[in-house]
Protein backbone atom coordinates (compact mmCIF):
# COMPACT_ATOMS: atom_id res chain seq x y z
CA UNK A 1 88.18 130.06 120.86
CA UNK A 2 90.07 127.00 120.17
CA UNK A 3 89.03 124.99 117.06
CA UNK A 4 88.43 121.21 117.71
CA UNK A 5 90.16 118.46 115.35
CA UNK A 6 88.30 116.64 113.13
CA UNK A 7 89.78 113.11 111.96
CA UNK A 8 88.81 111.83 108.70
CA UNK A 9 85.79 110.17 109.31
CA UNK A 10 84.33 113.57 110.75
CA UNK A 11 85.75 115.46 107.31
CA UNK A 12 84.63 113.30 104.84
CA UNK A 13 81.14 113.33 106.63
CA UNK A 14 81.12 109.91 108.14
CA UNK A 15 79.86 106.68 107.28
CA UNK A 16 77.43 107.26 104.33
CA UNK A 17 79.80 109.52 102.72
CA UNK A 18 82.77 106.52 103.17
CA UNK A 19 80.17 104.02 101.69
CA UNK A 20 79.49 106.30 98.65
CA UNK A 21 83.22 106.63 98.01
CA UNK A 22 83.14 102.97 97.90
CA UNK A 23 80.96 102.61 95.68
CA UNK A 24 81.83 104.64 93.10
CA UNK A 25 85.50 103.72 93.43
CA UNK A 26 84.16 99.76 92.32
CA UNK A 27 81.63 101.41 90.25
CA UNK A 28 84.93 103.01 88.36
CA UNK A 29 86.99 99.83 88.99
CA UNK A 30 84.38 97.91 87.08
CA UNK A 31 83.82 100.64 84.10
CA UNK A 32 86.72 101.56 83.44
CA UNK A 33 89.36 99.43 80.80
CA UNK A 34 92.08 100.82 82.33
CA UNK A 35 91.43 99.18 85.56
CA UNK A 36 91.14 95.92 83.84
CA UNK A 37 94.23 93.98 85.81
CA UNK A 38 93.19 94.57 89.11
CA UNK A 39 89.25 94.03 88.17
CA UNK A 40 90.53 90.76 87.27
CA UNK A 41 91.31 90.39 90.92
CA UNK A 42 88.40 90.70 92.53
CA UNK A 43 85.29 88.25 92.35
CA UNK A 44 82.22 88.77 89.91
CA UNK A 45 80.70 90.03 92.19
CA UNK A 46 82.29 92.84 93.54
CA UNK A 47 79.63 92.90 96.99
CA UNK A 48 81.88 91.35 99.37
CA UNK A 49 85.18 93.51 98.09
CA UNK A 50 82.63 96.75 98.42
CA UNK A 51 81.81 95.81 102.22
CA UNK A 52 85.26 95.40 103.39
CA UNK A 53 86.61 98.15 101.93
CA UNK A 54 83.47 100.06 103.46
CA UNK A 55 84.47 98.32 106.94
CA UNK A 56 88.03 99.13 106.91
CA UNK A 57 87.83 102.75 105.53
CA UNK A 58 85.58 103.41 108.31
CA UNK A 59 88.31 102.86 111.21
CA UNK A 60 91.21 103.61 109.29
CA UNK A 61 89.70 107.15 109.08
CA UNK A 62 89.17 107.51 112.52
CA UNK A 63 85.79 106.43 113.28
CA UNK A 64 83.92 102.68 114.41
CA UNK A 65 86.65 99.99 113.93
CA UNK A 66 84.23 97.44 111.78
CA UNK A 67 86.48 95.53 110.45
CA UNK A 68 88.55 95.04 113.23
CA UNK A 69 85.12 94.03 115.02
CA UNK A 70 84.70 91.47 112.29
CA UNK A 71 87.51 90.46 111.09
CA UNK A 72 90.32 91.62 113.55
CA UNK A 73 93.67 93.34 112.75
CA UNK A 74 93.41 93.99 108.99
CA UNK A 75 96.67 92.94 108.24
CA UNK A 76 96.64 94.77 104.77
CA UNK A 77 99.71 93.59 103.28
CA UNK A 78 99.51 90.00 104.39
CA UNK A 79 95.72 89.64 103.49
CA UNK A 80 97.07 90.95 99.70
CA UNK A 81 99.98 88.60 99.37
CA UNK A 82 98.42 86.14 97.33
CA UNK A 83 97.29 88.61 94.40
CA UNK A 84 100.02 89.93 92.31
CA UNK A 85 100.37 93.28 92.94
CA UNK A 86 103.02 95.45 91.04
CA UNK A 87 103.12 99.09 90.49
CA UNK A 88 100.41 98.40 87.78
CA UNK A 89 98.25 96.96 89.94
CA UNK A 90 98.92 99.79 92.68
CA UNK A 91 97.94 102.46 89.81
CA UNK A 92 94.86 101.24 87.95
CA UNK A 93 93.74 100.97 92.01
CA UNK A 94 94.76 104.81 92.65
CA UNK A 95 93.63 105.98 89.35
CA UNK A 96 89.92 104.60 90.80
CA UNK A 97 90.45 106.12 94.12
CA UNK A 98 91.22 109.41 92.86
CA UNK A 99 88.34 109.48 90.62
CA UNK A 100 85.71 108.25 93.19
CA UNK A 101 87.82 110.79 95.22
CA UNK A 102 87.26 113.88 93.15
CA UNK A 103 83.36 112.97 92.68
CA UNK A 104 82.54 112.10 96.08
CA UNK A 105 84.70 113.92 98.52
CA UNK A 106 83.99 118.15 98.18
CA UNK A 107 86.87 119.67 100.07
CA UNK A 108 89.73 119.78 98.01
CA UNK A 109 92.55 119.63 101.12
CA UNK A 110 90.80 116.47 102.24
CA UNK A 111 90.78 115.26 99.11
CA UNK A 112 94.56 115.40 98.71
CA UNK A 113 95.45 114.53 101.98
CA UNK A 114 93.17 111.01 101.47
CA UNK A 115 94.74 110.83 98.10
CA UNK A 116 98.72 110.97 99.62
CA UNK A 117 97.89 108.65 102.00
CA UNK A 118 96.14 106.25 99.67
CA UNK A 119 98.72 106.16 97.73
CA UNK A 120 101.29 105.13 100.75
CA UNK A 121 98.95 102.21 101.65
CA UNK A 122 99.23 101.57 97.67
CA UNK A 123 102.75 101.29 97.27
CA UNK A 124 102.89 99.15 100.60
CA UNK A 125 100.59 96.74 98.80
CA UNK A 126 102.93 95.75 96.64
CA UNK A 127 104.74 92.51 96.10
CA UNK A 128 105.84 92.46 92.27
CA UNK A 129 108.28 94.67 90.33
């Protein structure tokens, strides 16, 4: 019997599971004190951040390339050039990850292995000392 791959998408149990994560990682971004410089980032309103994060997560885990579809090639680094973004910045973001992380996502490997590469993408993002 040969077990099947799942990507990411499939693990984390698709896209209502990828738009709770979401959530609560703004939800925690927006609570917390700690997160306070890179809240300061975003707009008020934290809607349109929430929705393109939902878009992107959704293809960069393996499944339905909205933001692409929208918005074409996500360009990560170039689209986050003009906020300052030291390691600060790149750890008040993980530190809301991982918690919306821990809370949303149930299977610990997963968990980890989202975390790791979050925190790649993370250090990429940066463009201050």
């Amino acid at each position: 019997m040969t077990e099947t791959l799942q990507n990411h998408f499939e693990r984390i149990g698709g896209a209502d599971k990828i738009r709770a994560l979401v959530k609560r990682f703004y939800q925690v971004m927006d609570e917390l004190p700690e997160s306070y410089g890179i809240r300061k980032l975003h707009a008020d309103d934290l809607q349109g951040s929430e929705d393109k994060l939902f878009k992107f997560l959704n293809g960069w885990m393996g499944g339905p390339q909205l933001y692409v579809q929208e918005y074409g090639h996500p360009m990560l680094r170039r689209r986050h050039l003009p906020f300052p973004i030291s390691e600060s910045e790149r750890d008040q973001w993980l530190m809301c990850m991982n918690v919306a992380l821990n809370e949303v996502v149930e299977d610990p490997q997963l968990r980890a292995e989202l975390s790791a590469a979050f925190a790649k993408v993370g250090d990429h993002m940066r463009n201050q000392h």
